[in-house]
N, C-alpha and C. Protein backbone atom coordinates (compact mmCIF):
# COMPACT_ATOMS: atom_id res chain seq x y z
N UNK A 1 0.81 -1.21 0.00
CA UNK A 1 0.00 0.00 0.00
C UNK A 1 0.85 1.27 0.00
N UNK A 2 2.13 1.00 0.10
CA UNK A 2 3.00 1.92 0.16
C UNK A 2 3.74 2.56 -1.26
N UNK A 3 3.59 1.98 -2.07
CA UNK A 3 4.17 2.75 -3.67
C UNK A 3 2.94 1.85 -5.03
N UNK A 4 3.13 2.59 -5.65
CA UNK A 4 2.77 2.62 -7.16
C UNK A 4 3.68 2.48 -8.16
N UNK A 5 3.92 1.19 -9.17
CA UNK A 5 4.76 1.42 -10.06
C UNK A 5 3.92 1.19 -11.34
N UNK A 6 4.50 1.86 -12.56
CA UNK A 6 3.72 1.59 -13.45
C UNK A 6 4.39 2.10 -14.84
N UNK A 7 4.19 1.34 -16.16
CA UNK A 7 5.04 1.88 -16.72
C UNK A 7 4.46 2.44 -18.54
N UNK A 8 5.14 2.89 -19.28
CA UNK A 8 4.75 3.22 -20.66
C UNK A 8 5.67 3.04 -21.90
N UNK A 9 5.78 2.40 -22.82
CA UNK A 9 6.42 2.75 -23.92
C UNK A 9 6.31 3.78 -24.90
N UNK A 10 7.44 4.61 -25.15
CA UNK A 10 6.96 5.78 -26.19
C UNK A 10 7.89 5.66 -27.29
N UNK A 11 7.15 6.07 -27.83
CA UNK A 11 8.08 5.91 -29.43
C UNK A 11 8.91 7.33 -29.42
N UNK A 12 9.51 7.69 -28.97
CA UNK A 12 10.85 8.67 -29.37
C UNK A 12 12.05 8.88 -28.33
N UNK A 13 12.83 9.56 -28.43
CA UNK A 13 14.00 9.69 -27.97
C UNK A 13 13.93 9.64 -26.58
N UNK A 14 15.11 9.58 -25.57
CA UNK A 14 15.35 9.83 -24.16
C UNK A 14 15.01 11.34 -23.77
N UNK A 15 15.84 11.93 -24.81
CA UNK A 15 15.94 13.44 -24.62
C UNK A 15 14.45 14.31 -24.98
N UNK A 16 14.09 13.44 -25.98
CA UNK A 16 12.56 14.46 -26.11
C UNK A 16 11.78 14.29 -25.09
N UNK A 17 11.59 12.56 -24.40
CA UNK A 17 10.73 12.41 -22.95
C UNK A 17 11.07 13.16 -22.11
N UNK A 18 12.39 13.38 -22.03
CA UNK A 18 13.15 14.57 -20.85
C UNK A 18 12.73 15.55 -20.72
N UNK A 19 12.12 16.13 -21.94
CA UNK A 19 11.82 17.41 -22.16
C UNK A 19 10.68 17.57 -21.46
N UNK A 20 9.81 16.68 -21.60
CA UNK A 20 8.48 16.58 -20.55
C UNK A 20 8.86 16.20 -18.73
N UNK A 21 8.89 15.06 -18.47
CA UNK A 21 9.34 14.61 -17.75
C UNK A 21 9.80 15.40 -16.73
N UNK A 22 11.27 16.32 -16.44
CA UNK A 22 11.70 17.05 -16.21
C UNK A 22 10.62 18.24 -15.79
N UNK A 23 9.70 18.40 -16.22
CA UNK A 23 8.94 19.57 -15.76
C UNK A 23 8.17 19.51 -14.47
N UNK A 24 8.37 20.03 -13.45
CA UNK A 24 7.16 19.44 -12.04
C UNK A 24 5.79 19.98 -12.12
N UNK A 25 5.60 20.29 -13.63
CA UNK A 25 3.80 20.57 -13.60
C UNK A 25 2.82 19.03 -14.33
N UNK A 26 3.94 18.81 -15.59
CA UNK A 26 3.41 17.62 -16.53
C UNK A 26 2.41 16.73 -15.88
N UNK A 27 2.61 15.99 -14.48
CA UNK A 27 1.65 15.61 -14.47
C UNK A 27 0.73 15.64 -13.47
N UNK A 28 -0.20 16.62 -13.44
CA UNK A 28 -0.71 17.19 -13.21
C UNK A 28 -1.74 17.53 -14.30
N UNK A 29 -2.52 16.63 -14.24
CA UNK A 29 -3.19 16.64 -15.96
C UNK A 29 -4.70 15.97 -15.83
N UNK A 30 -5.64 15.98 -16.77
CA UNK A 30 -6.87 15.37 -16.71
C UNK A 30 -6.87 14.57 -17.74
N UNK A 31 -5.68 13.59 -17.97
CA UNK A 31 -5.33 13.04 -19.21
C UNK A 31 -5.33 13.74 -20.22
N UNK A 32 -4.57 14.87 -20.34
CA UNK A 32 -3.63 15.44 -21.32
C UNK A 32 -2.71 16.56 -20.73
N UNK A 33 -1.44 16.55 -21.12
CA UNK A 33 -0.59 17.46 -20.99
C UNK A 33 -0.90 18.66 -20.99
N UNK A 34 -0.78 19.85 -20.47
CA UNK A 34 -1.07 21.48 -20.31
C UNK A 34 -0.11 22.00 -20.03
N UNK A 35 0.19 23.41 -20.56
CA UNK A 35 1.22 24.13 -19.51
C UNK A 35 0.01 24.81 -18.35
N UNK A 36 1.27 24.83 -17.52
CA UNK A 36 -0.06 25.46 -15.94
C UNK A 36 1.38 26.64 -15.85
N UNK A 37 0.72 27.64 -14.63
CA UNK A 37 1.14 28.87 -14.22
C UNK A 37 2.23 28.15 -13.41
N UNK A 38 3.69 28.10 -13.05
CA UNK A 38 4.36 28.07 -12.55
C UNK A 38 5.29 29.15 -11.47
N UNK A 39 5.48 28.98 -10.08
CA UNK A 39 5.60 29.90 -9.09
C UNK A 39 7.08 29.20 -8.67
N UNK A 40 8.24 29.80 -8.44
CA UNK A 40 9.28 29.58 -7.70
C UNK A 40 8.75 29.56 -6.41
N UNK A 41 9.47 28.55 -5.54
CA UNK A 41 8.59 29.15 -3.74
C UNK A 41 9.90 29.26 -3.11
N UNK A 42 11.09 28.45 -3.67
CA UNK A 42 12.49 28.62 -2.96
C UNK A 42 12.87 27.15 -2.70
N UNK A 43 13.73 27.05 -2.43
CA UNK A 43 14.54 25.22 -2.39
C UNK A 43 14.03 24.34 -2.97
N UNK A 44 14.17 24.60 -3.87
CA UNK A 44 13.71 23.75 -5.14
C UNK A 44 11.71 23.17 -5.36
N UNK A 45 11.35 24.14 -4.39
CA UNK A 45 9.88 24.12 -4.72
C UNK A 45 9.14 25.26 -5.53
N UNK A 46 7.88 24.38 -5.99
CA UNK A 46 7.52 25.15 -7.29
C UNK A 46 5.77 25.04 -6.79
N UNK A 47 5.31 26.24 -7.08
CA UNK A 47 3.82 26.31 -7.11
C UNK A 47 3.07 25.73 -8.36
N UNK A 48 2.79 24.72 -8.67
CA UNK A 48 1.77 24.65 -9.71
C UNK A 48 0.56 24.69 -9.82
N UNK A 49 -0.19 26.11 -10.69
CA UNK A 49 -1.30 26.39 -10.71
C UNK A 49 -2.00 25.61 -11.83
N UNK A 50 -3.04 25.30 -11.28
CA UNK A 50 -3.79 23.89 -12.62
C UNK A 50 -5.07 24.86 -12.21
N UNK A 51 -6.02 25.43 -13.18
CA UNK A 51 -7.22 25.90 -13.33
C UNK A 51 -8.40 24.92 -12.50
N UNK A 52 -8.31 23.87 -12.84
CA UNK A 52 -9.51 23.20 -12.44
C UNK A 52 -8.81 22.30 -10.86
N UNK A 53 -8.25 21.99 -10.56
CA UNK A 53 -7.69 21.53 -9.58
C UNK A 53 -6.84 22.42 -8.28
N UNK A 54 -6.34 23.66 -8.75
CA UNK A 54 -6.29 24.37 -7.64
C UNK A 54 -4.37 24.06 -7.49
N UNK A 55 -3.72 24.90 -6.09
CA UNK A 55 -2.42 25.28 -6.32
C UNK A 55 -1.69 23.55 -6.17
N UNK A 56 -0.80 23.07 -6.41
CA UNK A 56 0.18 22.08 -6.09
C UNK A 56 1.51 22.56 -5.63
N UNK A 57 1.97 21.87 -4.53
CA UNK A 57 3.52 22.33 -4.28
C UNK A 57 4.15 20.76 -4.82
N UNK A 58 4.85 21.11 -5.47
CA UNK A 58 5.67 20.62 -6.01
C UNK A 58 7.77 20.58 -5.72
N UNK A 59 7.86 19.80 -5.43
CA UNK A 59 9.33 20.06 -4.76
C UNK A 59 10.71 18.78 -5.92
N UNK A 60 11.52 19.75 -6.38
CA UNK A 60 12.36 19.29 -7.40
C UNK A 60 13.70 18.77 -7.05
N UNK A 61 13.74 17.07 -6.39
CA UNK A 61 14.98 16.52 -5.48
C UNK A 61 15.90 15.90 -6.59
N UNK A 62 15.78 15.89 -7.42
CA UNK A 62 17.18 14.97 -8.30
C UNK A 62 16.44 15.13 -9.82
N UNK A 63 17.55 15.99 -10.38
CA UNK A 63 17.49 15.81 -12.15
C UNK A 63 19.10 15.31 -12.44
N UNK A 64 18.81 14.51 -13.54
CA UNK A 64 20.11 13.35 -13.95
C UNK A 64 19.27 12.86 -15.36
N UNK A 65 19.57 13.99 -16.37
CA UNK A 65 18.94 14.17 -17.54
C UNK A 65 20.37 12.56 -18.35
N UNK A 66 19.68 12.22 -19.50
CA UNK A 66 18.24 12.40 -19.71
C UNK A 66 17.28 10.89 -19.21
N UNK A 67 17.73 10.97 -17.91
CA UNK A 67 17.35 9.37 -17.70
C UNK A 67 16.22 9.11 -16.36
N UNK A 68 16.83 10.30 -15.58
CA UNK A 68 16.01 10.12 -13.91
C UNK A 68 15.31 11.28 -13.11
N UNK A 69 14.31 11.04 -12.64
CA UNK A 69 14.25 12.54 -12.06
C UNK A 69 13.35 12.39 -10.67
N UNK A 70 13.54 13.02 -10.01
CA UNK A 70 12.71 12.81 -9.02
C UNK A 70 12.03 14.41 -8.45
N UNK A 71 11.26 13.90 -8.06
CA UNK A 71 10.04 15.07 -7.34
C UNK A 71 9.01 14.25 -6.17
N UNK A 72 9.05 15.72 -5.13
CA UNK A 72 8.18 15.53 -3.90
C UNK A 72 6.66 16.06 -4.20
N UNK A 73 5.71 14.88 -4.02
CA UNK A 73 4.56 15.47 -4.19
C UNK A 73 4.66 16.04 -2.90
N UNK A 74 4.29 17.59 -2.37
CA UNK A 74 3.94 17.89 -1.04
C UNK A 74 2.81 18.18 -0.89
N UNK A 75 2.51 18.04 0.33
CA UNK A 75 1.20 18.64 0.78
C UNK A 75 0.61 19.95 0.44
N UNK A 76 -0.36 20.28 0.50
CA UNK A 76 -1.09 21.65 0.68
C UNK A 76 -0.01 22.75 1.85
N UNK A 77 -0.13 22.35 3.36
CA UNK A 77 1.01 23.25 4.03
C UNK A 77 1.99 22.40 4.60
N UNK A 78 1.65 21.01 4.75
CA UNK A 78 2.70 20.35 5.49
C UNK A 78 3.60 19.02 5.16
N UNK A 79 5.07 19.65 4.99
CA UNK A 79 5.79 18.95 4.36
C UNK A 79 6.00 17.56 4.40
N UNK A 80 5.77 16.69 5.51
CA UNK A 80 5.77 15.75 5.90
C UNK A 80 4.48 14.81 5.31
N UNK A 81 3.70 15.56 4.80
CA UNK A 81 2.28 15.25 4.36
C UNK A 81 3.01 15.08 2.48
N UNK A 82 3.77 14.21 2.05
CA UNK A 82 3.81 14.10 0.81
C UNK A 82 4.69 12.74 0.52
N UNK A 83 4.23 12.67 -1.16
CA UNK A 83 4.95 11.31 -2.08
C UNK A 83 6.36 11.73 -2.50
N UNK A 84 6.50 10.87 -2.81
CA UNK A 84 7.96 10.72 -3.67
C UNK A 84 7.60 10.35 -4.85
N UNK A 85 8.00 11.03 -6.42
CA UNK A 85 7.57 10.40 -7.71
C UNK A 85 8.88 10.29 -8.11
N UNK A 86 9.34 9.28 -8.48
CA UNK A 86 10.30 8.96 -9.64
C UNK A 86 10.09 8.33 -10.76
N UNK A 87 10.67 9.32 -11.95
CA UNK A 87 10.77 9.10 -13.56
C UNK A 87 12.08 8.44 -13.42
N UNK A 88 11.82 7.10 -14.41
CA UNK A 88 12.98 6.92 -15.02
C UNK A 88 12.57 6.63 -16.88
N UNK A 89 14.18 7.04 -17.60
CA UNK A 89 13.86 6.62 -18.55
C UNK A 89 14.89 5.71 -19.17
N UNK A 90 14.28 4.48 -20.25
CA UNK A 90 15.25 3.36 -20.28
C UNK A 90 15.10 3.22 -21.98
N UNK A 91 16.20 3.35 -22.24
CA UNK A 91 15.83 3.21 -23.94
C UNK A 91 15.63 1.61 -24.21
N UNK A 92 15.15 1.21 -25.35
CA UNK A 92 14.92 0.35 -25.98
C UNK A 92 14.46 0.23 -27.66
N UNK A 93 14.51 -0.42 -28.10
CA UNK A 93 14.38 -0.63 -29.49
C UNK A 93 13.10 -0.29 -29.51
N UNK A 94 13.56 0.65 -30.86
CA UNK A 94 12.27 2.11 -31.13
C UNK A 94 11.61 2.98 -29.92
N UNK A 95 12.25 3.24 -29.50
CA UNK A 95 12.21 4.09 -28.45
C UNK A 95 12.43 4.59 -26.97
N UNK A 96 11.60 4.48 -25.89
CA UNK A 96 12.14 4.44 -24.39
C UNK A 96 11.22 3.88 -24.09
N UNK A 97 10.83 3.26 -22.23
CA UNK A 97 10.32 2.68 -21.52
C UNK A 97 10.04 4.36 -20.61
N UNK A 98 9.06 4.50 -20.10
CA UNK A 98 8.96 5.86 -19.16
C UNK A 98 8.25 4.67 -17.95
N UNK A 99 9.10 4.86 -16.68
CA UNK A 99 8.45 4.29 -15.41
C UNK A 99 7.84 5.04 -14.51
N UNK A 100 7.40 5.06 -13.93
CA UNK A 100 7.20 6.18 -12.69
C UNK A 100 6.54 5.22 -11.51
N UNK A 101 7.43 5.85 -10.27
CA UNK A 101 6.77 5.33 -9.07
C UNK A 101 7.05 6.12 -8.01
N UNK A 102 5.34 6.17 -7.49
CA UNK A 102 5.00 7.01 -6.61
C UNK A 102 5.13 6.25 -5.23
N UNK A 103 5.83 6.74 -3.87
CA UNK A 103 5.73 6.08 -2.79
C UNK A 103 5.38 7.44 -1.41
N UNK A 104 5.68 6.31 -0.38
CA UNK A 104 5.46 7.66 0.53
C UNK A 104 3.49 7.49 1.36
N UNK A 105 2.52 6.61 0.79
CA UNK A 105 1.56 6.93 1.34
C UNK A 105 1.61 6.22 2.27
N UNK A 106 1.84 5.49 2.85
CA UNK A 106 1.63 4.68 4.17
C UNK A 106 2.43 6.30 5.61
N UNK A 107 2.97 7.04 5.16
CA UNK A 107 3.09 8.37 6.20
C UNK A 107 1.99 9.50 6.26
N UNK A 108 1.11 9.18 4.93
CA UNK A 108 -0.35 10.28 4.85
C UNK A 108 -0.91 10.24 6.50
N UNK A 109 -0.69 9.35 6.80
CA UNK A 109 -1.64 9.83 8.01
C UNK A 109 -3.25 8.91 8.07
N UNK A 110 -3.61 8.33 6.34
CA UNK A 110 -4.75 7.98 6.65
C UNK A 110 -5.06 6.70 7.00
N UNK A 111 -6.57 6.56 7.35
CA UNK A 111 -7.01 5.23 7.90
C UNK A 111 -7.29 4.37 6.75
N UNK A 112 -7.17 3.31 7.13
CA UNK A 112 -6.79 1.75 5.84
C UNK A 112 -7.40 1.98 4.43
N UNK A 113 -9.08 2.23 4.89
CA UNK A 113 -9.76 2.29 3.89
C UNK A 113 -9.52 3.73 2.68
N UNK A 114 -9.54 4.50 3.68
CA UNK A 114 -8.89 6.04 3.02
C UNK A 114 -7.35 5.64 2.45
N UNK A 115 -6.54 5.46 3.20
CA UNK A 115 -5.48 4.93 2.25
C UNK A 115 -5.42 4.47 0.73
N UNK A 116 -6.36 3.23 1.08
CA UNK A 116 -6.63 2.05 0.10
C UNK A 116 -8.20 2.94 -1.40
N UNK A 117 -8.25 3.88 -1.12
CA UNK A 117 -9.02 4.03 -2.04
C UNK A 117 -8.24 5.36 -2.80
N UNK A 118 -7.15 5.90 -2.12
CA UNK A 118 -6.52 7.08 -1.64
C UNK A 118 -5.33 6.15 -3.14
N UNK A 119 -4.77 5.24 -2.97
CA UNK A 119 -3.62 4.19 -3.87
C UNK A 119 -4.61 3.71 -5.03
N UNK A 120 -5.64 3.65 -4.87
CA UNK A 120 -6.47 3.10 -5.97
C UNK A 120 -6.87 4.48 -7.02
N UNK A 121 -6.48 5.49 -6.17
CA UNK A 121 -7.29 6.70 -7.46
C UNK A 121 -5.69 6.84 -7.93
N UNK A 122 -4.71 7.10 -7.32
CA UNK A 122 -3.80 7.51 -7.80
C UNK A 122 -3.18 6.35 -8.73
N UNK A 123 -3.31 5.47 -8.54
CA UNK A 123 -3.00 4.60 -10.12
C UNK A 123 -3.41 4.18 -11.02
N UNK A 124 -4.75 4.60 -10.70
CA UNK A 124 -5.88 4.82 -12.17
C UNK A 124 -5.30 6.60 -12.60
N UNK A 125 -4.69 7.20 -11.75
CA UNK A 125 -4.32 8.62 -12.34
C UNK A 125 -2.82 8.39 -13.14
N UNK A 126 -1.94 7.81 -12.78
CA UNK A 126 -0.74 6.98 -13.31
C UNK A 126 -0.86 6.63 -14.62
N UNK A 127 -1.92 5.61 -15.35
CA UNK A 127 -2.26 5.00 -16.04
C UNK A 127 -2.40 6.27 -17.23
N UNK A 128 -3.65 7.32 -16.63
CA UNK A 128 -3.94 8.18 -17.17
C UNK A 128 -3.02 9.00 -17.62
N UNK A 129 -2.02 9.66 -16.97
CA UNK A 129 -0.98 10.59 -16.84
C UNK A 129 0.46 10.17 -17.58
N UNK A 130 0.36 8.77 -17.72
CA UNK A 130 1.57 8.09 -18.60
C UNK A 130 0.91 8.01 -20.20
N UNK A 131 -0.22 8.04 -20.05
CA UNK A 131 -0.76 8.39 -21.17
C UNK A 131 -0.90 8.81 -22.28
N UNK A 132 -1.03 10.24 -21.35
CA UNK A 132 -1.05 11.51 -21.94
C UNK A 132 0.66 11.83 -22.25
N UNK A 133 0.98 11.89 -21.27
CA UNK A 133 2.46 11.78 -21.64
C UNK A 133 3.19 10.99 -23.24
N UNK A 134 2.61 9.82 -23.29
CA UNK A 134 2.77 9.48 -24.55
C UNK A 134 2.40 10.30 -25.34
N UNK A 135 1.09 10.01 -25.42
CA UNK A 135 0.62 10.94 -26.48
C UNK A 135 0.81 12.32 -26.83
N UNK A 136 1.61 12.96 -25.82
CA UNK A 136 2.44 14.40 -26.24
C UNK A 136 3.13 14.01 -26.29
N UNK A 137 4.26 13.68 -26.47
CA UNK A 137 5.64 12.96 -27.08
C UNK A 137 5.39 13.03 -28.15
N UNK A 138 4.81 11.84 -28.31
CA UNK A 138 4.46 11.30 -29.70
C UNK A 138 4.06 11.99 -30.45
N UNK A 139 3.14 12.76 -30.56
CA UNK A 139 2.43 13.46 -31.67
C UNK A 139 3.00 15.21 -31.69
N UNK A 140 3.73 15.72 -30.48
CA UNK A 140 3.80 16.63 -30.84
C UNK A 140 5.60 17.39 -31.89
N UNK A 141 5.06 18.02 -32.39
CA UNK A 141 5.75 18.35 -33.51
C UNK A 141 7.72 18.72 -32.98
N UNK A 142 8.60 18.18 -33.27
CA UNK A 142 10.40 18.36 -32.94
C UNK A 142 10.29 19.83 -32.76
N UNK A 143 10.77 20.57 -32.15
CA UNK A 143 11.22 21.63 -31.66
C UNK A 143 9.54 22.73 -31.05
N UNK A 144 8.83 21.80 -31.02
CA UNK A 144 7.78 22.68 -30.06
C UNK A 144 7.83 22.57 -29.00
């Protein structure tokens, strides 16, 4: 109950997934990619404003282009209240593997069932969000 792994194949480069990947708003999405309003907050945290979902703190612990990256989902105010997401990316014939795994909920604080429905949305959101991720890769045009 404690992590989420889950994974995607995309048809293009390390460096173009990077290009997404690398960003601490990407996913953050309703199954599709957006740019959102982005806020410096200081030590490597970032405000992400998403219109329909409201502010995200976002916290940026390890870039190691073009392969790994990691980010703190944080809480609303309290730091201790957050996930750990790690991207990795793994090439392979015709293209990369994109992984991501989210850990960290067994410290939320919540009770079993809240937990357990709490791991169940977020990897139906995974599914969704690796997705979309493909599908902006993929389709969108080299140097946009």
């Amino acid at each position: 109950m404690d992590m989420i792994e889950r994974q995607i194949d995309i048809e293009a480069s390390a460096e173009r997934v990077w290009g997404l990947v690398s960003r601490p708003d990407w996913f953050i999405n309703d199954g599709r990619v957006v740019d959102h309003r982005i806020e410096e907050a200081g030590d490597g945290v970032h405000l992400v404003h998403d219109p329909t979902h409201g502010v995200f703190r976002i916290r940026t612990d390890k870039l190691e282009p073009p392969y790994h990256a990691v980010f703190s989902w944080l809480g609303r105010t309290d730091e201790e209240q957050s996930t750990q997401v790690e991207f990795w990316i793994e090439e392979r014939s015709g293209g990369v593997t994109l992984k991501v795994v989210e850990s960290g909920f067994e410290k939320l604080g919540l009770a079993e069932l809240e937990l357990r429905r709490h791991v169940a949305e977020r990897t139906e959101g995974w599914e969704a969000e690796l997705a979309a991720a493909k599908d902006f890769v993929e389709t969108r045009a080299e140097g946009e």
